[in-house]
PDB file of N, CA and C in Angstrom:
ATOM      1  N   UNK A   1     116.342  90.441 125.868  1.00  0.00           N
ATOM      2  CA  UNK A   1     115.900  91.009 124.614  1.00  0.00           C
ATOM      3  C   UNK A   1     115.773  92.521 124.788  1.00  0.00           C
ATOM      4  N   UNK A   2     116.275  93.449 123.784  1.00  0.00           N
ATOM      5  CA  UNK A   2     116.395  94.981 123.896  1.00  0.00           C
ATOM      6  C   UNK A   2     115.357  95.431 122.960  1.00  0.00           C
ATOM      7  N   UNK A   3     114.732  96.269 123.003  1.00  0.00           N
ATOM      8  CA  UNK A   3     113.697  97.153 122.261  1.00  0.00           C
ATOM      9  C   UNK A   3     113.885  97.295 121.135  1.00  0.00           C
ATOM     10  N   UNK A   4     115.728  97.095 120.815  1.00  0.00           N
ATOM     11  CA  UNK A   4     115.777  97.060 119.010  1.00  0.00           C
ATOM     12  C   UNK A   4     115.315  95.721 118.651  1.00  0.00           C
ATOM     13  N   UNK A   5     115.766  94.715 119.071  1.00  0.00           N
ATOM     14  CA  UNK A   5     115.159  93.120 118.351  1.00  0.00           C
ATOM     15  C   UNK A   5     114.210  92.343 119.273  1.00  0.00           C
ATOM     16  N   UNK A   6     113.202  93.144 119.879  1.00  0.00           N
ATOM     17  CA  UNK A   6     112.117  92.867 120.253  1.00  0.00           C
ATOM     18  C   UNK A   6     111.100  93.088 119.341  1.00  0.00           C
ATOM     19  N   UNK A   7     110.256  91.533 119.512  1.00  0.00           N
ATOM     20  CA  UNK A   7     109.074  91.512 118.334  1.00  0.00           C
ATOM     21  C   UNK A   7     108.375  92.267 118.096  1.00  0.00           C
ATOM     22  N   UNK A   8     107.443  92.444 117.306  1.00  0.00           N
ATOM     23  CA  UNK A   8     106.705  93.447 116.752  1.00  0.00           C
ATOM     24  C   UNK A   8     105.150  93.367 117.596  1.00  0.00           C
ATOM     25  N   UNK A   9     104.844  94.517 117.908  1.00  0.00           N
ATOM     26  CA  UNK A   9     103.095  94.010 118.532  1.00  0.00           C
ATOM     27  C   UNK A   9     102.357  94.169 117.319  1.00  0.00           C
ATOM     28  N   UNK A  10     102.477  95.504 116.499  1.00  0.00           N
ATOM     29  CA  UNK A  10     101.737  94.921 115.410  1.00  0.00           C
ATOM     30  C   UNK A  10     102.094  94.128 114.522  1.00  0.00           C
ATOM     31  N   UNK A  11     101.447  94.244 112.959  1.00  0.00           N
ATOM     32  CA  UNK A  11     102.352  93.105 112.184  1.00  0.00           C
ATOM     33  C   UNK A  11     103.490  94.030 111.686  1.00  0.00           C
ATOM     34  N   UNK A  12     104.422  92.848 111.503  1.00  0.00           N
ATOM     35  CA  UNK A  12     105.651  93.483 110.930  1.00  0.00           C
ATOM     36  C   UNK A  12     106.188  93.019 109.608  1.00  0.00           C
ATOM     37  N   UNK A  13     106.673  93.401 108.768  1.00  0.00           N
ATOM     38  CA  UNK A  13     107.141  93.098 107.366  1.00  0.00           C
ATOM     39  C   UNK A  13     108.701  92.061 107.943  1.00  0.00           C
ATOM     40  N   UNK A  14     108.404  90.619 107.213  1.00  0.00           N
ATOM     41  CA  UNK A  14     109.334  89.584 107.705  1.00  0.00           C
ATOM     42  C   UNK A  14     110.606  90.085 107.286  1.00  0.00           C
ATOM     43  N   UNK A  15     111.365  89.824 108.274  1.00  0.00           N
ATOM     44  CA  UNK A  15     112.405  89.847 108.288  1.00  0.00           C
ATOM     45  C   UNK A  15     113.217  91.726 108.724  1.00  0.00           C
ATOM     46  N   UNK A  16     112.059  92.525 109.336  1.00  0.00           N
ATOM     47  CA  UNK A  16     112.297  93.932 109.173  1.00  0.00           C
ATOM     48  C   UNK A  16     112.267  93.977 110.636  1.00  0.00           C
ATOM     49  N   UNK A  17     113.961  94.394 110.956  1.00  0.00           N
ATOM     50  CA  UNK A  17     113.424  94.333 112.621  1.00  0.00           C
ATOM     51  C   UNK A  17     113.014  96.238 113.025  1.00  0.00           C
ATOM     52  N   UNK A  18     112.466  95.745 114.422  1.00  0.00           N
ATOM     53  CA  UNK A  18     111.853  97.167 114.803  1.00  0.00           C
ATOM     54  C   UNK A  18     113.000  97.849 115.535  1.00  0.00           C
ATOM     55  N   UNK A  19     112.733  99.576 115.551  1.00  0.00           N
ATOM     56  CA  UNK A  19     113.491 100.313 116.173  1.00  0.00           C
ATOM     57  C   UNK A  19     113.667 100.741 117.453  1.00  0.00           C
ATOM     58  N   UNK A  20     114.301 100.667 118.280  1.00  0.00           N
ATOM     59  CA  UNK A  20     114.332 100.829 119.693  1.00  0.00           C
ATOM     60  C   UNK A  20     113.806 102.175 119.556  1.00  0.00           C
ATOM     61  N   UNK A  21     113.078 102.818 120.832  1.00  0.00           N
ATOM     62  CA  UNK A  21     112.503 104.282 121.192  1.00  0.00           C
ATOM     63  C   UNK A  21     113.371 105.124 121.052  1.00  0.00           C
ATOM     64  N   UNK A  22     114.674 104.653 121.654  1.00  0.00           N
ATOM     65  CA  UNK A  22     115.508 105.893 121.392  1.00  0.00           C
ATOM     66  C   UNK A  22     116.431 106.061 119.913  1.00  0.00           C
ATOM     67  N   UNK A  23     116.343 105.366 119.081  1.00  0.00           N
ATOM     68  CA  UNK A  23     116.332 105.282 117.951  1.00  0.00           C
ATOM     69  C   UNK A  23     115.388 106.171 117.185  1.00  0.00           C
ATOM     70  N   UNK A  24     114.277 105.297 116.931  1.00  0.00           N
ATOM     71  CA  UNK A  24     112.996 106.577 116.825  1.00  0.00           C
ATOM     72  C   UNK A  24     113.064 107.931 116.683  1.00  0.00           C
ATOM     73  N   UNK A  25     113.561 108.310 117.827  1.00  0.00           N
ATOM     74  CA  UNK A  25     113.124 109.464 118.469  1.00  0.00           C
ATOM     75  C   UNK A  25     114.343 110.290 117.772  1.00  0.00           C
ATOM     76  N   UNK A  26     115.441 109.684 117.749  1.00  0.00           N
ATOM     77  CA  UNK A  26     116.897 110.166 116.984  1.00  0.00           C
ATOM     78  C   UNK A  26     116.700 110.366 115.611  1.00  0.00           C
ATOM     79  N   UNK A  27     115.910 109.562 114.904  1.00  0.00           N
ATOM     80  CA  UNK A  27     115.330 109.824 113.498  1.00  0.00           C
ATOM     81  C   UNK A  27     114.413 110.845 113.478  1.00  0.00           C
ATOM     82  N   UNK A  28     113.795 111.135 114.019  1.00  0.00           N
ATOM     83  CA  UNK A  28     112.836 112.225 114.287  1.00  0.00           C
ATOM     84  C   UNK A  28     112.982 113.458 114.352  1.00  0.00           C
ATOM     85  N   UNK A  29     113.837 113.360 115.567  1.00  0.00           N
ATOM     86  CA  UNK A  29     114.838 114.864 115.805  1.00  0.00           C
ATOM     87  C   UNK A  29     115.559 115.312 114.728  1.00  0.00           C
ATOM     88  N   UNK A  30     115.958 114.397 113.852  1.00  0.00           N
ATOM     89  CA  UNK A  30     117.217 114.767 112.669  1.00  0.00           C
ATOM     90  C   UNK A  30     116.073 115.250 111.735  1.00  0.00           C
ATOM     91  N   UNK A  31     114.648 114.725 111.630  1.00  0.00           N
ATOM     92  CA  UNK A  31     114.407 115.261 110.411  1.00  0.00           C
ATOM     93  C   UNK A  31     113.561 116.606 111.122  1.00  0.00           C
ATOM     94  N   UNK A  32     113.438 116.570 111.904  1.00  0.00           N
ATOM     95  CA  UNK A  32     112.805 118.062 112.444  1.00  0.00           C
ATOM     96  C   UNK A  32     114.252 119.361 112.269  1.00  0.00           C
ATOM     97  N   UNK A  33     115.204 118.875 112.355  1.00  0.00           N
ATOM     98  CA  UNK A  33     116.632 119.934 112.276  1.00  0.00           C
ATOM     99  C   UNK A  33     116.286 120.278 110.987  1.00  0.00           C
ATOM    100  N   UNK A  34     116.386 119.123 110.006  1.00  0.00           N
ATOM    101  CA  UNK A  34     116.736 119.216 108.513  1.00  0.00           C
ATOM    102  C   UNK A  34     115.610 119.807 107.997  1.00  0.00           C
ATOM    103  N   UNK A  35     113.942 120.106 108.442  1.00  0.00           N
ATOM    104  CA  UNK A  35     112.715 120.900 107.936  1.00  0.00           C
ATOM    105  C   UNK A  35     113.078 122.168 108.149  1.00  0.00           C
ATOM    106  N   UNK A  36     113.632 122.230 109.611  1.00  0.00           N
ATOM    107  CA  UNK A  36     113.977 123.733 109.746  1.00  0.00           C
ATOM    108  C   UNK A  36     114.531 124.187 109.006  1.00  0.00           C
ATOM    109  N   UNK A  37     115.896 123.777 108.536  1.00  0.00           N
ATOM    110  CA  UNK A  37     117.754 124.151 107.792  1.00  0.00           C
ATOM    111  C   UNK A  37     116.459 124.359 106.101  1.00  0.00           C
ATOM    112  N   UNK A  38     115.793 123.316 106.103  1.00  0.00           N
ATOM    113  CA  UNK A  38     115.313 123.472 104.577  1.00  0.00           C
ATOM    114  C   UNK A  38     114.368 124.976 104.211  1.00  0.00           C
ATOM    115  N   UNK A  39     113.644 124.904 105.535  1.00  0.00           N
ATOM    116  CA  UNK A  39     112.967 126.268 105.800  1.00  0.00           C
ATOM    117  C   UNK A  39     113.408 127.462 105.212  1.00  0.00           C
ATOM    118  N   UNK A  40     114.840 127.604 105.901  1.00  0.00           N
ATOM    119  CA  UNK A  40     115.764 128.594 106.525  1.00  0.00           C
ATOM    120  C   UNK A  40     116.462 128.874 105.004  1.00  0.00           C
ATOM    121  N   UNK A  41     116.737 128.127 103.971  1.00  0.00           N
ATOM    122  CA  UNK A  41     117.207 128.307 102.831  1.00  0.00           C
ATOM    123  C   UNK A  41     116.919 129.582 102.189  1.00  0.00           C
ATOM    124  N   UNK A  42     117.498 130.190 101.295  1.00  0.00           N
ATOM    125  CA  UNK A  42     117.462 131.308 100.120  1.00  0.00           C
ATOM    126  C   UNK A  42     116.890 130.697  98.821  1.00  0.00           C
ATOM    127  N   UNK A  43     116.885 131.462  97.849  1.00  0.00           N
ATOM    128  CA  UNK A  43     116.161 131.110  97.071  1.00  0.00           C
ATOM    129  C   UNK A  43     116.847 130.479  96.159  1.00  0.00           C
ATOM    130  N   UNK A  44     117.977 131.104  96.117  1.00  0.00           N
ATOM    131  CA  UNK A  44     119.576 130.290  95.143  1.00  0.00           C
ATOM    132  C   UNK A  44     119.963 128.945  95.538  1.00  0.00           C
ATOM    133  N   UNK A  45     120.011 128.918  97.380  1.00  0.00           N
ATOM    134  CA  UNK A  45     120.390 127.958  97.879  1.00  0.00           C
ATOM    135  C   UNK A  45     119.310 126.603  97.635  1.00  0.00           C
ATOM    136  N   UNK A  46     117.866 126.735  96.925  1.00  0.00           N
ATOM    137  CA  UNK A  46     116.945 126.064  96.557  1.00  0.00           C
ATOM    138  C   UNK A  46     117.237 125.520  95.025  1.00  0.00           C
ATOM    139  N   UNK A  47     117.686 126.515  94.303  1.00  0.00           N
ATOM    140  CA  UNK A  47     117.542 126.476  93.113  1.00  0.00           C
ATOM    141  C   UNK A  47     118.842 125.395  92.829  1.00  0.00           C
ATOM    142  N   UNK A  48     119.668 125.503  93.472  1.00  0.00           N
ATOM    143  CA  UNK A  48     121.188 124.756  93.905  1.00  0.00           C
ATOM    144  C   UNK A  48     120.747 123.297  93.777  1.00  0.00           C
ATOM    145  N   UNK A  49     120.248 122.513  94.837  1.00  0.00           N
ATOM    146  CA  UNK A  49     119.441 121.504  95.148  1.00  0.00           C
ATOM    147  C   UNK A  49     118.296 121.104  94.468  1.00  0.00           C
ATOM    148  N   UNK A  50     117.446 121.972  93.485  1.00  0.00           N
ATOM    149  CA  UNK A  50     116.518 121.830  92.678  1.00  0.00           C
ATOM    150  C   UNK A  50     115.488 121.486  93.238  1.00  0.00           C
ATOM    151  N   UNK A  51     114.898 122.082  94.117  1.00  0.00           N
ATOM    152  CA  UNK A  51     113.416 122.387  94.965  1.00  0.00           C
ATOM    153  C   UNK A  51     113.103 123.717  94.591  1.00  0.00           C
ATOM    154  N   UNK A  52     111.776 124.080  94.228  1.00  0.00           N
ATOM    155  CA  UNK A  52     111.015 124.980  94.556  1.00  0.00           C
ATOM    156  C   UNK A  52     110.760 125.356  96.065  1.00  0.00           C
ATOM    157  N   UNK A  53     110.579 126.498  96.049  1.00  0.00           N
ATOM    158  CA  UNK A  53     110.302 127.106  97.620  1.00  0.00           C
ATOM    159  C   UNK A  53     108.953 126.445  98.040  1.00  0.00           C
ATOM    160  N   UNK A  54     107.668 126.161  96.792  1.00  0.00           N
ATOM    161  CA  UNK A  54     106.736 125.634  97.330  1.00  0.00           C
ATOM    162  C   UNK A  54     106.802 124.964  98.179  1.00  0.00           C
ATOM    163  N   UNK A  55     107.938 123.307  97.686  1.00  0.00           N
ATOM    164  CA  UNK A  55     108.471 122.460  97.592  1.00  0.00           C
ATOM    165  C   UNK A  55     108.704 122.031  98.873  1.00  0.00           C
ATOM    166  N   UNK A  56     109.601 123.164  99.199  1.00  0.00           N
ATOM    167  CA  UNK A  56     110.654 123.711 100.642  1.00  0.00           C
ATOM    168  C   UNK A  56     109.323 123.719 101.764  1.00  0.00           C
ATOM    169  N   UNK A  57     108.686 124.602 101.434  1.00  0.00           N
ATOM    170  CA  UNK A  57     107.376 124.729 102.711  1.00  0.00           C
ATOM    171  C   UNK A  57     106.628 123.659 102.949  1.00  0.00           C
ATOM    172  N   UNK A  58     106.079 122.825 101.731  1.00  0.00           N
ATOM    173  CA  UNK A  58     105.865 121.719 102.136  1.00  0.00           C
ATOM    174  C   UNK A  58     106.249 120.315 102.977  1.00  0.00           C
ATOM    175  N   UNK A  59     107.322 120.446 102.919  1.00  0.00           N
ATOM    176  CA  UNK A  59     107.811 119.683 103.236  1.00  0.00           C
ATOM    177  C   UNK A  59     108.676 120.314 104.690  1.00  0.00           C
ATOM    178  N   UNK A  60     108.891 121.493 104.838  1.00  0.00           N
ATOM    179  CA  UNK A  60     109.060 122.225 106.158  1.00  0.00           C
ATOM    180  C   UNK A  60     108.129 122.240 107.244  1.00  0.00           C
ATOM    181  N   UNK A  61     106.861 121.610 106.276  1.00  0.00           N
ATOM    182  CA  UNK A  61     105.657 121.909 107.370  1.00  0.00           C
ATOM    183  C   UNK A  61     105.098 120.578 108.071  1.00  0.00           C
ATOM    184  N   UNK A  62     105.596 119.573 107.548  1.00  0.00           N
ATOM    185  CA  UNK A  62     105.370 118.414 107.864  1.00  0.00           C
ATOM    186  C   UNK A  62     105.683 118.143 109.357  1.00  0.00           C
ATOM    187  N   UNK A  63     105.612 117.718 109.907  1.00  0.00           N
ATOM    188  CA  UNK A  63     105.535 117.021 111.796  1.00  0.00           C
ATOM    189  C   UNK A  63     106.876 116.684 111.845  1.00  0.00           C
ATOM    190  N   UNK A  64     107.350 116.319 113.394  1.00  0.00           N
ATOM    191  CA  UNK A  64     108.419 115.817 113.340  1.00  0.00           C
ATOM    192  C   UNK A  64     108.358 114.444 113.726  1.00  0.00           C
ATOM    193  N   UNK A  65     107.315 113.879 113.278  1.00  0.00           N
ATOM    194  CA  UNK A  65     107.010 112.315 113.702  1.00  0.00           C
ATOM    195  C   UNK A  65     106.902 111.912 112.257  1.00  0.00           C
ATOM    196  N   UNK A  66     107.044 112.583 111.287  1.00  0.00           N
ATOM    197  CA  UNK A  66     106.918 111.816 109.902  1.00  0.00           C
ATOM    198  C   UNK A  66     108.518 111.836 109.028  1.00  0.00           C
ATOM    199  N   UNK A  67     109.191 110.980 109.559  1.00  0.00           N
ATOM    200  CA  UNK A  67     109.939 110.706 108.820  1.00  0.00           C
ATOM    201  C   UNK A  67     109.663 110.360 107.977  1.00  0.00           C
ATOM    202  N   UNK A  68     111.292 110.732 106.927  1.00  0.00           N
ATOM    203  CA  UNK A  68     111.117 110.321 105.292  1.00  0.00           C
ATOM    204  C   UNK A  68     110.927 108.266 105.602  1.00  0.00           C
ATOM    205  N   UNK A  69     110.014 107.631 104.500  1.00  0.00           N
ATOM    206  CA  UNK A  69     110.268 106.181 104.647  1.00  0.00           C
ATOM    207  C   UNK A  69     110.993 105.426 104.660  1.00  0.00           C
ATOM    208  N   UNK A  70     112.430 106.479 103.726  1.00  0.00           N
ATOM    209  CA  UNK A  70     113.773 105.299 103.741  1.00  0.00           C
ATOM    210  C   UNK A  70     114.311 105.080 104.696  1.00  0.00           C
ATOM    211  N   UNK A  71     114.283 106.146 105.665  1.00  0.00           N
ATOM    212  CA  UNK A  71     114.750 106.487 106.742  1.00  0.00           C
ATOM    213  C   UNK A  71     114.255 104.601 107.888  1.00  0.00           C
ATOM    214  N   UNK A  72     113.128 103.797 107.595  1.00  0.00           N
ATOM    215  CA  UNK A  72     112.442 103.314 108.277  1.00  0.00           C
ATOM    216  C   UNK A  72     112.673 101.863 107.631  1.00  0.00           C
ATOM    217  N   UNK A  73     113.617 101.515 106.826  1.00  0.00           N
ATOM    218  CA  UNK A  73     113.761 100.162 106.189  1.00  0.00           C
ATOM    219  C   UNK A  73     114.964  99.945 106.951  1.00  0.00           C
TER     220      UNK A  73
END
């Protein structure tokens, strides 16, 4: 049994298998790139995509352990 379809220690939502560590950690990293790149934007390049800069910082400022949730189904 591998760390991706190894059971859950806590509870787990049926039928939702868990993510191996290095999985994880690959989701993580991608959204820590993508806070930065969102950071790093202009103000056009916001307006493009339809975020506010508030928007942008908020969400730039977030951890790199909080992936988005879809990311986690």
């Amino acid at each position: 049994m591998t760390l991706a379809t190894s059971s859950c220690s806590a509870p787990c939502a049926p039928g939702k298998p868990q993510l191996s560590l290095t999985a994880r950690l690959s989701l993580h990293l991608a959204a820590w790139r993508q806070r930065r790149q969102l950071a790093a934007l202009d103000a056009r390049a916001l307006e493009d995509i339809g975020v506010t800069r508030a928007q942008a910082d908020a969400e730039a400022r977030g951890g790199f352990w909080k992936a988005p949730d879809h990311w986690r189904r």
